[in-house]
Protein backbone atom coordinates (compact mmCIF):
# COMPACT_ATOMS: atom_id res chain seq x y z
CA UNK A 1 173.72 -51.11 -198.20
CA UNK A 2 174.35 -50.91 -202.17
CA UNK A 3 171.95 -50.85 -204.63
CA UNK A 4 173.37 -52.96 -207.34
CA UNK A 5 171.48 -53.24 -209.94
CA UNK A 6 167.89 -51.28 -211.66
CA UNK A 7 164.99 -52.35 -213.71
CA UNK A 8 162.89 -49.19 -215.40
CA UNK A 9 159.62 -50.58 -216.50
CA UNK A 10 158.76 -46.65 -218.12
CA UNK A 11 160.70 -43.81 -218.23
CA UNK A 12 158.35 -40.61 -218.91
CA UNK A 13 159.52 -36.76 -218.63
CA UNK A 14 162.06 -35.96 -215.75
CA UNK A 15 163.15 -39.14 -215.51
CA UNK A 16 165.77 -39.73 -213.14
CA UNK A 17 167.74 -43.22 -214.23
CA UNK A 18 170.70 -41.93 -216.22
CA UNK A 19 171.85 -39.14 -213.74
CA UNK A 20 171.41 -41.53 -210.98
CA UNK A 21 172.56 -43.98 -212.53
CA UNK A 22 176.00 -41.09 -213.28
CA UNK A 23 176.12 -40.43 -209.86
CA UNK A 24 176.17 -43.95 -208.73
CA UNK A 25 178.47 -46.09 -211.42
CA UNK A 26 178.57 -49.18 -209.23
CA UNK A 27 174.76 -49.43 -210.31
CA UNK A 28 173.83 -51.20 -213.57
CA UNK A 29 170.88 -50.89 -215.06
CA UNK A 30 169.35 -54.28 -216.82
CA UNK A 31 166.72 -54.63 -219.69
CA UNK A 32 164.63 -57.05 -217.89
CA UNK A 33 163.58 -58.42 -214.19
CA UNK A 34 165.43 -61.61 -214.32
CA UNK A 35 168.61 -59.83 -215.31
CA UNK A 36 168.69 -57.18 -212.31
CA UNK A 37 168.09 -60.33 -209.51
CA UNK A 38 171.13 -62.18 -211.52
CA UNK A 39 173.41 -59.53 -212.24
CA UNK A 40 173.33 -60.71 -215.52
CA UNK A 41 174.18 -64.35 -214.29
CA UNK A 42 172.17 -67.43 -214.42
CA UNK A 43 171.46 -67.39 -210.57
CA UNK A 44 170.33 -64.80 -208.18
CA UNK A 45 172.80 -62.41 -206.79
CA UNK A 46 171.35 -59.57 -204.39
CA UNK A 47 170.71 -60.09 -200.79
CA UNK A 48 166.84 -58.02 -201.59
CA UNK A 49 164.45 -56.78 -203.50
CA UNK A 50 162.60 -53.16 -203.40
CA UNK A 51 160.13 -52.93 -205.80
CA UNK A 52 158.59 -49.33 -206.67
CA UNK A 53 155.42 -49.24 -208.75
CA UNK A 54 153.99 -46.20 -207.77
CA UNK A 55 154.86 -44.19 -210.74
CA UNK A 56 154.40 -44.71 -214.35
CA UNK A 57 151.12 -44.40 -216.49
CA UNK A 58 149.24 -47.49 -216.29
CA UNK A 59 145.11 -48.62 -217.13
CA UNK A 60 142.68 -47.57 -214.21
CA UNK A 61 140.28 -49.78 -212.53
CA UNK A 62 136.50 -48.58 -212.54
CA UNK A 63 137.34 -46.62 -209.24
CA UNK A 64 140.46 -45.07 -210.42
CA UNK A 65 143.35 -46.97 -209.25
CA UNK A 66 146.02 -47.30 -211.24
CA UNK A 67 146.91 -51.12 -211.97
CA UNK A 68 150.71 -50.91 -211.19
CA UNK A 69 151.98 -53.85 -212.48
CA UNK A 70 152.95 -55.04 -208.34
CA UNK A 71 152.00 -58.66 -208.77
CA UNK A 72 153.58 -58.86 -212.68
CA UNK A 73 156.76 -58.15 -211.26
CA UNK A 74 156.18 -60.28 -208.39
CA UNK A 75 155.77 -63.55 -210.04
CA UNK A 76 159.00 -62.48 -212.27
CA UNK A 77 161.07 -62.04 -209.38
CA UNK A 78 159.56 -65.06 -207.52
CA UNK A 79 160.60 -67.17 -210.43
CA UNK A 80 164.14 -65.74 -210.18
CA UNK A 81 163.98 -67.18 -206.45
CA UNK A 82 162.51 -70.66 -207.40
CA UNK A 83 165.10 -71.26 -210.25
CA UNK A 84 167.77 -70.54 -207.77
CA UNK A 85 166.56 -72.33 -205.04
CA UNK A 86 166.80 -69.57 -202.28
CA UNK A 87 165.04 -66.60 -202.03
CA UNK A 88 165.38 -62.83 -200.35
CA UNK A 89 163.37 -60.23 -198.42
CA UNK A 90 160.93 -58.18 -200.64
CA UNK A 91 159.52 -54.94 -199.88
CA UNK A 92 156.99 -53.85 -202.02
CA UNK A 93 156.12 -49.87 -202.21
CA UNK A 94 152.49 -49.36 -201.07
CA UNK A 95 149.69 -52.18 -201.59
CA UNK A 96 150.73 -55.14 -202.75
CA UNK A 97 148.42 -55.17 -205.74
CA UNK A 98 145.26 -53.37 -206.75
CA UNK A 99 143.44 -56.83 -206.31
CA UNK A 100 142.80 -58.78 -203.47
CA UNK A 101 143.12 -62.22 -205.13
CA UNK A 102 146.53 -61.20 -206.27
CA UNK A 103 147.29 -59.35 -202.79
CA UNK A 104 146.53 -63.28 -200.51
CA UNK A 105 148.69 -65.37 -203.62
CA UNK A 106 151.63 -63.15 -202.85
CA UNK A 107 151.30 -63.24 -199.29
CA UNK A 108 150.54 -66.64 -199.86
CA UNK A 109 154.24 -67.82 -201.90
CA UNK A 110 156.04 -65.50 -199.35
CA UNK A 111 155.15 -67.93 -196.86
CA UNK A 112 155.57 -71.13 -198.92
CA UNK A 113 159.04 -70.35 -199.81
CA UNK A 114 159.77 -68.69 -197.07
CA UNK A 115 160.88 -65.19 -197.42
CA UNK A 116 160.38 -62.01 -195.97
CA UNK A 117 157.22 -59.84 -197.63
CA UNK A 118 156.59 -56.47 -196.67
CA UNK A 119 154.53 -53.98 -198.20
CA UNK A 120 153.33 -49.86 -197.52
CA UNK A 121 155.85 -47.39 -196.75
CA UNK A 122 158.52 -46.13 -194.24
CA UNK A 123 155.11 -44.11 -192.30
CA UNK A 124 154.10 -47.33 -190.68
CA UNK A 125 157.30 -47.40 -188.28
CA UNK A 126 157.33 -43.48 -188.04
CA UNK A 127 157.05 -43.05 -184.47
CA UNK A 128 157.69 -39.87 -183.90
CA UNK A 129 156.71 -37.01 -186.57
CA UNK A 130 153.49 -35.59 -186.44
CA UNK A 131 152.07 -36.94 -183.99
CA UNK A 132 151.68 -33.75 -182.07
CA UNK A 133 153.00 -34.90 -178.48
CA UNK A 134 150.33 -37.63 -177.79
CA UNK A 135 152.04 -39.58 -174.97
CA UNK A 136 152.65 -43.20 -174.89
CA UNK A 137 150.07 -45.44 -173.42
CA UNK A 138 147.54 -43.09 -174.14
CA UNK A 139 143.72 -44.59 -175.60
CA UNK A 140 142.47 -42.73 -179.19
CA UNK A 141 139.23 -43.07 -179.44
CA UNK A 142 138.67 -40.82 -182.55
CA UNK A 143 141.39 -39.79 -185.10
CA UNK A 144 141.48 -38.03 -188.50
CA UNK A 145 143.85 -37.19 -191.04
CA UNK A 146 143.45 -35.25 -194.34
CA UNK A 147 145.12 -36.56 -197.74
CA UNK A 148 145.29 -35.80 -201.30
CA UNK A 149 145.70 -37.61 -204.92
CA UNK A 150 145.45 -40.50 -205.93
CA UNK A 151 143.50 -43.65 -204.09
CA UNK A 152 146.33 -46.15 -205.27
CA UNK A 153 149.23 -43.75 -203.67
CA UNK A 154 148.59 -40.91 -201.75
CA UNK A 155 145.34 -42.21 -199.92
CA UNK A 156 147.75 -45.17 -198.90
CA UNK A 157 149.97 -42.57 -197.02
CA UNK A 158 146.59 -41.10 -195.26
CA UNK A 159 146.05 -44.72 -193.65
CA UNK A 160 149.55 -45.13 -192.41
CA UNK A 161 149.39 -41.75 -190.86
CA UNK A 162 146.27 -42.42 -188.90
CA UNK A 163 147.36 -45.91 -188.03
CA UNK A 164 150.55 -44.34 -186.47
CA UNK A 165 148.11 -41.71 -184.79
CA UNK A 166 146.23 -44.11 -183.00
CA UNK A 167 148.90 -47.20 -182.48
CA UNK A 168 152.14 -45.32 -181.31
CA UNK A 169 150.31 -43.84 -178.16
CA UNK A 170 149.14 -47.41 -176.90
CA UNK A 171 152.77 -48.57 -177.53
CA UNK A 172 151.65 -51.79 -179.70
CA UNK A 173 150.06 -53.06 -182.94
CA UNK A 174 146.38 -53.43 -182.93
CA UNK A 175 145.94 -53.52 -186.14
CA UNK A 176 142.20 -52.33 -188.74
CA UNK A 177 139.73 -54.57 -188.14
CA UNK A 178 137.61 -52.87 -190.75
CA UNK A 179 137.81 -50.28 -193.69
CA UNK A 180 135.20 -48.64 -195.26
CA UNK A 181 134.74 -46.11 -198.16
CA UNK A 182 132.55 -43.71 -198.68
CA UNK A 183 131.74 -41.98 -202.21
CA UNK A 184 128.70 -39.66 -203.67
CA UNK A 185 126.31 -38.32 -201.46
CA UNK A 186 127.40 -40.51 -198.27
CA UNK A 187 130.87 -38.80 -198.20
CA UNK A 188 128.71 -35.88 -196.47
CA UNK A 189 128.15 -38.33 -194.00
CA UNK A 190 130.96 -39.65 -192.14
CA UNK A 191 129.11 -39.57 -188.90
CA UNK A 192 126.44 -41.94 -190.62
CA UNK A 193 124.90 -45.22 -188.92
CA UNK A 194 127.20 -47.43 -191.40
CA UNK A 195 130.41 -45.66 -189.64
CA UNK A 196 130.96 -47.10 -186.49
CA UNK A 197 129.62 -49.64 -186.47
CA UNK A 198 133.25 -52.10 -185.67
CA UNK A 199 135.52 -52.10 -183.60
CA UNK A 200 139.03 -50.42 -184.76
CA UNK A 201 137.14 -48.88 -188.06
CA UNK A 202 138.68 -46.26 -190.45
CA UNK A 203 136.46 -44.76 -192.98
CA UNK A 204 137.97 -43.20 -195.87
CA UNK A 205 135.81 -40.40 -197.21
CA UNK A 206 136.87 -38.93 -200.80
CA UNK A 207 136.01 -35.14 -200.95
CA UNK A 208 136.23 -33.40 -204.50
CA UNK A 209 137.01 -29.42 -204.72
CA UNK A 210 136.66 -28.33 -208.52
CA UNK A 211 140.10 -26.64 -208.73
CA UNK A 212 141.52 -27.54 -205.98
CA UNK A 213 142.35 -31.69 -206.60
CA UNK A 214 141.10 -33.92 -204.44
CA UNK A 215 140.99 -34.29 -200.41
CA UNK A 216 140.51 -37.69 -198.80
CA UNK A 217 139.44 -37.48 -195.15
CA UNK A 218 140.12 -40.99 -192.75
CA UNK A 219 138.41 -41.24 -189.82
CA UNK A 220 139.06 -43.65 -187.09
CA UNK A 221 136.80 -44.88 -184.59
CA UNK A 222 137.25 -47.03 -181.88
CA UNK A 223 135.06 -48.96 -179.82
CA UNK A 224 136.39 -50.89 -177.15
C-alpha cells in the first residue's frame, strides 16, 4: 500500500510533512481535500481514505474536548465520492466526531452510499499485547485500565484497551452496552450505586494530580 497523496489542515512546531514528504517523493501534498481524493483531477483517484484529526489546536467543548474538525472533513471527502459516483473505505482516527448528531449522520451516509466506515484505532484488533496471559474463553467480570491526557485522544486509547481486556478472552465481540463518566466529587466513587448498575458497563473516572497531568481510570463491570 502507497500513500499517494496528503492534506495538512495545520502545521505547528515539529512538524513532520516536508521531511516525510523528502523521504517519500511519490507523495504529493495538495492545498485542499478535494484535491488529495483527485490527485489533482476532476474525479476521485485513491482506493481509501485515512483521516487523522487528532492533532492540531482546535476550540474545546465545555468538557474539554477538542473539536477536531472529523465530520468537516467528512462531508468534504463524501462530496468527492458523490461527484464521482463511487466511493472508498474510510477510516477515521479515534471518534468519529465530538458530537453525537454528527457521529449517527456519518454512520448514517456510510451506509447510504455504501462504503466502508471505520473509526478508533489499531488497539481494538490488538489481540495479543498486554493482556497479561488471560486465556481464551475465559469470563471478566471486573477490569481496569489507567490512562492519561486528553478525553478526545488518550482516554479513547483507555477504552480500547479495556475492551480488548475483557473481549479477547471470550473469543468474540460483545460489545458496551453502557458508558458512564464520572467527574468532581463522584470520581472518589467508582464503586458507587450509579456504577453497576448495566450490564457490560465501563465507567470512566477522571482523576487530577496537580503536577502530575491527568489519570483517567475505566472500570468495567459485568453482570451477566
Amino acid at each position: 500500500m502507497d500513500v499517494v497523496s496528503l492534506y495538512v489542515d495545520q502545521r505547528g512546531e515539529g512538524d513532520l510533512t516536508q521531511e516525510r514528504v523528502d523521504r517519500h517523493p511519490t507523495m504529493k501534498v495538495y492545498p485542499t481535500i478535494a484535491e488529495t481524493l483527485t490527485l489533482g483531477t476532476s474525479k476521485l483517484a485513491v482506493d481509501g481514505v485515512v483521516v487523522v484529526g487528532e492533532h492540531g489546536t482546535y476550540p474545546l467543548t465545555e468538557t474539554g474536548i477538542m473539536k477536531h474538525p472529523h465530520f468537516e472533513f467528512f462531508e468534504q471527502i463524501t462530496k468527492v465520492f458523490h461527484d464521482s459516483g463511487r466511493s472508498v473505505p474510510y477510516f477515521n482516527d479515534k471518534e468519529l466526531s465530538y458530537r453525537w448528531d454528527w457521529s449517527k449522520q456519518m454512520v448514517d451516509t456510510s451506509h447510504q452510499m455504501g462504503f466502508p466506515l471505520q473509526g478508533g484505532s489499531s488497539l481494538a484488533v490488538n489481540l495479543e499485547n498486554s493482556l497479561g496471559g488471560v486465556p481464551l474463553g475465559a469470563t471478566a467480570h471486573e477490569a481496569v485500565s489507567v490512562g492519561y491526557g486528553g478525553m478526545g485522544s488518550y482516554d479513547f486509547h483507555g477504552l480500547e484497551t479495556i475492551h480488548c481486556m475483557v473481549e479477547r478472552p471470550q473469543g468474540r465481540r460483545t460489545g458496551v452496552e453502557w458508558l458512564q463518566t464520572y467527574r468532581g466529587d463522584a470520581s472518589g466513587q467508582p464503586g458507587s450505586r450509579a456504577c453497576g448498575q448495566r450490564r457490560g458497563q465501563i465507567s470512566v473516572v477522571p482523576q487530577f494530580h496537580p503536577g502530575a497531568g491527568k489519570c483517567h481510570l475505566h472500570r468495567y463491570v459485568s453482570h451477566s
